[in-house]
Protein backbone atom coordinates (compact mmCIF):
# COMPACT_ATOMS: atom_id res chain seq x y z
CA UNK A 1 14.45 2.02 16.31
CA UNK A 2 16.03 5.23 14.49
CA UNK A 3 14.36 8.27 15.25
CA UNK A 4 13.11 11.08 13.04
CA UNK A 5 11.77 14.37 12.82
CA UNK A 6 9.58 16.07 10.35
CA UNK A 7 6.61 18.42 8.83
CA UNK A 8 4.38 16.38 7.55
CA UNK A 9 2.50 18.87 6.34
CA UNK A 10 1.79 22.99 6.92
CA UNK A 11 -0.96 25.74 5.96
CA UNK A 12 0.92 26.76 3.33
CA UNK A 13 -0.61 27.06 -0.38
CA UNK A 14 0.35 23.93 -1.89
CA UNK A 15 1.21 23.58 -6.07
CA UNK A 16 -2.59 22.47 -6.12
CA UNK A 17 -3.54 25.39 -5.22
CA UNK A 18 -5.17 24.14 -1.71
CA UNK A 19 -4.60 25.07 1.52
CA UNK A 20 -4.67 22.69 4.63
CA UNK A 21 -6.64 24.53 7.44
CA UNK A 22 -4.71 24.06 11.22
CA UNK A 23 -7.86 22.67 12.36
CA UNK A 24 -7.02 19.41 9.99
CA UNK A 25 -3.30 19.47 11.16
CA UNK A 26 -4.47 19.50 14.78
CA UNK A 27 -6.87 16.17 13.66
CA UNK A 28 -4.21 14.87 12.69
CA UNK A 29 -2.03 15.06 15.54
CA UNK A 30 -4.68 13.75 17.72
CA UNK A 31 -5.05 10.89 15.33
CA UNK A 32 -1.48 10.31 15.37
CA UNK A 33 -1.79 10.30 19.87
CA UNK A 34 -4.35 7.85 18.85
CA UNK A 35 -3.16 5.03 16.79
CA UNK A 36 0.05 3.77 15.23
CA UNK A 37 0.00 5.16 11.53
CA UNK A 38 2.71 3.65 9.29
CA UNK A 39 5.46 5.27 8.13
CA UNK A 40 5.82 4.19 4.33
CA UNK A 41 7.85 4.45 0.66
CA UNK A 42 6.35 6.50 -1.55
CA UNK A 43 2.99 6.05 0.99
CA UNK A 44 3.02 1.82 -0.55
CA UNK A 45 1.48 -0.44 2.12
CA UNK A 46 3.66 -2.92 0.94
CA UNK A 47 6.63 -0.74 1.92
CA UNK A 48 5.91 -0.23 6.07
CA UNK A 49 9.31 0.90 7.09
CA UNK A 50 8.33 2.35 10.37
CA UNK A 51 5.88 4.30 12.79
CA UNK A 52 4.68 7.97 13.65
CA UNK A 53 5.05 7.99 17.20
CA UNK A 54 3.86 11.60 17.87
CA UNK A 55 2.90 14.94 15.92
CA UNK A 56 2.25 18.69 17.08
CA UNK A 57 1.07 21.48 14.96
CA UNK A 58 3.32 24.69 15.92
CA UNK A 59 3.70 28.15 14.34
CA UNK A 60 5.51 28.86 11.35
CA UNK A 61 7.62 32.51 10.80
CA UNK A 62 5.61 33.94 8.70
CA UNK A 63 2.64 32.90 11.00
CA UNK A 64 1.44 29.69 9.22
CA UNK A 65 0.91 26.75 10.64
CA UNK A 66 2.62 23.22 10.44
CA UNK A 67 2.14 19.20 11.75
CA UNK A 68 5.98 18.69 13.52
CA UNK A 69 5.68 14.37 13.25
CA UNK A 70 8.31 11.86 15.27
CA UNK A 71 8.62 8.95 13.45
CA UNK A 72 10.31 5.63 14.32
CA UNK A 73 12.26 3.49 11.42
CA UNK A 74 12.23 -0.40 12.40
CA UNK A 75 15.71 -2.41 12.75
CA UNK A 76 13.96 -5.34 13.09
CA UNK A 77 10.24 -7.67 13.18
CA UNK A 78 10.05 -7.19 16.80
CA UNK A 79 9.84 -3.99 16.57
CA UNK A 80 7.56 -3.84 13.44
CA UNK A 81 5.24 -6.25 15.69
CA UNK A 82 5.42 -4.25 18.86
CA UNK A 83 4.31 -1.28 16.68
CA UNK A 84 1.41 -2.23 14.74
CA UNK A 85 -0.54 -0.12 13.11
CA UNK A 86 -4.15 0.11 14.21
CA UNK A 87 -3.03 -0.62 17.78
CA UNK A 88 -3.49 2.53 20.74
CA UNK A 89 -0.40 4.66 20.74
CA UNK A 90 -0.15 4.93 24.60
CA UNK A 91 3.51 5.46 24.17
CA UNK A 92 3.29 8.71 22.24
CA UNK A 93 4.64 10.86 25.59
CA UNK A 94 7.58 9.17 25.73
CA UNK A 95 8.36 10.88 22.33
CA UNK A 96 7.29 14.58 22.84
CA UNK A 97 10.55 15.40 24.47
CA UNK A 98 12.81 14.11 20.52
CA UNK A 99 9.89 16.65 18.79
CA UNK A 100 12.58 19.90 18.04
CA UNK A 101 10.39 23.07 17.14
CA UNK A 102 13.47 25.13 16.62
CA UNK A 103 15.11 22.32 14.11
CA UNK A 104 12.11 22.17 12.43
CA UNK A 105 11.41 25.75 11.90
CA UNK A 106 15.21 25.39 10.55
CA UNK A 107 13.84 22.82 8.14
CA UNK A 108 10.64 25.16 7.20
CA UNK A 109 12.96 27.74 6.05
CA UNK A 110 15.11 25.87 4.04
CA UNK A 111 13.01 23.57 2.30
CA UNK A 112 11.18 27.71 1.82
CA UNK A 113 13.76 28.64 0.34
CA UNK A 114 14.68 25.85 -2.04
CA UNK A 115 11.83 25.74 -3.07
CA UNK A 116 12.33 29.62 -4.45
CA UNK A 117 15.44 28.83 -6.16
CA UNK A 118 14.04 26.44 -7.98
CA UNK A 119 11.31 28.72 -9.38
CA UNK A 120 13.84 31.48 -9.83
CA UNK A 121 16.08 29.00 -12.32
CA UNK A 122 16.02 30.84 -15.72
CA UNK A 123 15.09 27.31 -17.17
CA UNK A 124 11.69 27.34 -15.66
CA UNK A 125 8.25 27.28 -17.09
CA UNK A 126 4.92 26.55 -16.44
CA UNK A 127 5.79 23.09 -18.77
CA UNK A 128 8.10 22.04 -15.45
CA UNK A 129 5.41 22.44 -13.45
CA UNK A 130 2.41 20.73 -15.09
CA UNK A 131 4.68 17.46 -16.04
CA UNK A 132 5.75 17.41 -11.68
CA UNK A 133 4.62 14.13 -10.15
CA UNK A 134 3.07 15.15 -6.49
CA UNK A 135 1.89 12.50 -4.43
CA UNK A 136 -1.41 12.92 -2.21
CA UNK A 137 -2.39 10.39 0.36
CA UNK A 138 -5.28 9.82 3.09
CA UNK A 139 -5.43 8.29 6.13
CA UNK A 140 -8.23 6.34 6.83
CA UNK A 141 -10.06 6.27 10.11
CA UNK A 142 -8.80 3.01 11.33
CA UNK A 143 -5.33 3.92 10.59
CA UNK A 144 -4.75 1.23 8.48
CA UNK A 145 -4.54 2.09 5.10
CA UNK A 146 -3.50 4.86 2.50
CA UNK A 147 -5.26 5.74 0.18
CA UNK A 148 -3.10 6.79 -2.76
CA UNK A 149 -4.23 9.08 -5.86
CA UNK A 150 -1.35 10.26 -7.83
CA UNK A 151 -1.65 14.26 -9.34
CA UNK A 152 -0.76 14.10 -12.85
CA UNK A 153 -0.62 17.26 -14.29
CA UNK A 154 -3.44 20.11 -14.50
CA UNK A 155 -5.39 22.26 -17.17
CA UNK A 156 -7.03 25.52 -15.96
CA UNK A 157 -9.16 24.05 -13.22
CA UNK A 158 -9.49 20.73 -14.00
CA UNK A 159 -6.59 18.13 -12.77
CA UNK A 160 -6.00 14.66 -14.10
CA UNK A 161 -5.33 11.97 -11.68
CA UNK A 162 -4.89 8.00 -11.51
CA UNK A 163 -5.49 5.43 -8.81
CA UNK A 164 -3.84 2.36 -7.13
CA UNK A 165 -5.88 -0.68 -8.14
CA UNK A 166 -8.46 1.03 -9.66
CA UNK A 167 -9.83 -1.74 -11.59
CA UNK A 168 -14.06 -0.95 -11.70
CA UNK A 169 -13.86 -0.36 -15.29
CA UNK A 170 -11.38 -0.14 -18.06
CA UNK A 171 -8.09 1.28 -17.72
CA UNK A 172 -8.66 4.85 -17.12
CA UNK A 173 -8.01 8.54 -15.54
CA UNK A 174 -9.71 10.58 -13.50
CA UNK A 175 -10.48 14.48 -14.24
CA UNK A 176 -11.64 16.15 -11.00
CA UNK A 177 -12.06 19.85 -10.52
CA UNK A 178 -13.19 20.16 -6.92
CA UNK A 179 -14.72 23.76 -7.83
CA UNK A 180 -17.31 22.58 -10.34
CA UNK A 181 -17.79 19.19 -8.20
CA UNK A 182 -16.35 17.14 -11.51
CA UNK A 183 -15.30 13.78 -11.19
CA UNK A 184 -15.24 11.94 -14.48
CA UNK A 185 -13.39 8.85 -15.85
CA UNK A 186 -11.72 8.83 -19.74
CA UNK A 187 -10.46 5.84 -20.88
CA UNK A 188 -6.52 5.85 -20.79
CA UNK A 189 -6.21 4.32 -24.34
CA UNK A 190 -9.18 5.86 -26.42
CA UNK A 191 -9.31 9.36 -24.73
CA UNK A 192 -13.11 8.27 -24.56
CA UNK A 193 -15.21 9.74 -21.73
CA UNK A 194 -16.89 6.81 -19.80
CA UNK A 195 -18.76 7.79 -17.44
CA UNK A 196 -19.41 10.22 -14.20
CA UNK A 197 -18.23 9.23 -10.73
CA UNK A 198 -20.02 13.17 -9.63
CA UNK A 199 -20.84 15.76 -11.28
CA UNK A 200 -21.43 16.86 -14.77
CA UNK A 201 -18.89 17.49 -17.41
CA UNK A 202 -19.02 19.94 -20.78
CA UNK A 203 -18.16 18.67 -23.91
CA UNK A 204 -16.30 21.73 -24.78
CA UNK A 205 -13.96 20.27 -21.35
CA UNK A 206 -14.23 16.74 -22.77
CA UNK A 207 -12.44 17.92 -25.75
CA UNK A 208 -10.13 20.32 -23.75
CA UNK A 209 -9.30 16.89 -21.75
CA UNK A 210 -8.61 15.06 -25.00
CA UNK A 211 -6.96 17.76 -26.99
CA UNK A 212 -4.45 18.37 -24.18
CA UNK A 213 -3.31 14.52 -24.56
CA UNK A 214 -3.61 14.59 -28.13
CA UNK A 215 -1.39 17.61 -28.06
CA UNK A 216 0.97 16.81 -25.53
CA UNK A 217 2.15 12.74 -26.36
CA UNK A 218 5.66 12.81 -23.33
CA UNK A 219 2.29 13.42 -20.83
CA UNK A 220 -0.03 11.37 -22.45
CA UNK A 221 3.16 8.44 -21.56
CA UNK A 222 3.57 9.54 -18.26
CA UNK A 223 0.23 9.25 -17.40
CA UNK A 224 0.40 5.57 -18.91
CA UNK A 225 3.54 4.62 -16.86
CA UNK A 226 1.94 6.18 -14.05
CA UNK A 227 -1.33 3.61 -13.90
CA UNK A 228 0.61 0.61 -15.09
CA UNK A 229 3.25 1.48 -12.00
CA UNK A 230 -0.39 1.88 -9.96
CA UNK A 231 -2.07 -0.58 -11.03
């Protein structure tokens, strides 16, 4: 097995706009001491390439927190059977010792600091931003599965967002805004509102929803490709 290190994932203030508190990072390292949670392709099921074997939340430099992960890739079935996910991780202190804080706080500042040349490029605009993939997932409690919901693009405070096998009604979208406790499904062809999964929606947002689509065709596409790849 080929060993890894990582951050999975920090306190920082994310392009959402949402902040993971250290309290979930340290859930998630005990979940991780736990269970064996797959290591996946673009978080697939279908694509199990390997294992997280152990994960500590440690400070950041500018005092932030992060989950530090060890992760195993398979060379082989007996390995991927040996490791199944679900199964107790009772091996998980035999992998502390590969977890490098210093080589990941070398990481942290890096990946900081691309991440500022990127938004210092004269070429970028808030256009960039809005039409950037970023990929959420969820563990579940039995640390099975992944739950996948893909971030299309945002407007103001409401974001637009598709599902893996989402098939309880038409093809469709989702438009969630987490501050108004909106979760509403359009249809992807028609534009059409359908229905409410929570919350309720204004018109004046339904046509902001469908306006922004109308308006804005290379998005409208991507958002198709997006649930056909999904779905």
């Amino acid at each position: 097995m080929i060993i890894n290190i990582g951050i999975a994932s920090t306190t920082h203030i994310d392009r959402h706009n949402e902040r993971m508190a250290k309290s979930a990072l340290e859930g998630m390292a005990k979940q991780i001491k736990e269970k064996f949670i797959p290591q996946l392709i673009e978080h697939d099921p279908n694509q199990h390439i390997g294992v997280v074997l152990y994960g500590e939340v440690f400070q950041l430099q500018d005092s932030e927190y992060a989950l530090g992960i060890v992760s195993g890739i398979f060379e082989n079935n007996d390995e991927k059977e040996k490791f199944e996910t679900g199964k107790p991780n009772t091996v998980w202190p035999n992998y502390q010792k590969y977890l490098n804080v210093n080589e990941l706080l070398k990481m942290s500042k890096q990946n900081q600091q691309k991440s500022q040349n990127n938004f210092d490029k004269k070429d970028f605009n808030v256009a960039d931003l809005l039409e950037t993939h970023l990929d959420s997932t969820q563990v579940l409690p039995d640390g099975t599965v992944y739950k996948i919901k893909r971030y299309i693009v945002a407007t103001g405070d409401l974001r637009i967002e598709v599902y893996p096998k989402d098939h309880e009604h038409q093809p469709h979208f989702h438009v969630i805004s987490k501050q108004r406790g909106i979760n509403a499904r359009f249809n992807i062809k028609t534009l059409a509102l359908i229905n409410m999964k929570q919350g309720k929606i204004k018109e004046s947002d339904v046509k902001k929803i469908q306006n922004f689509f109308s308006t804005n065709p290379s998005i409208l596409q991507k958002l198709v490709n997006e649930h056909a790849r999904l779905n």
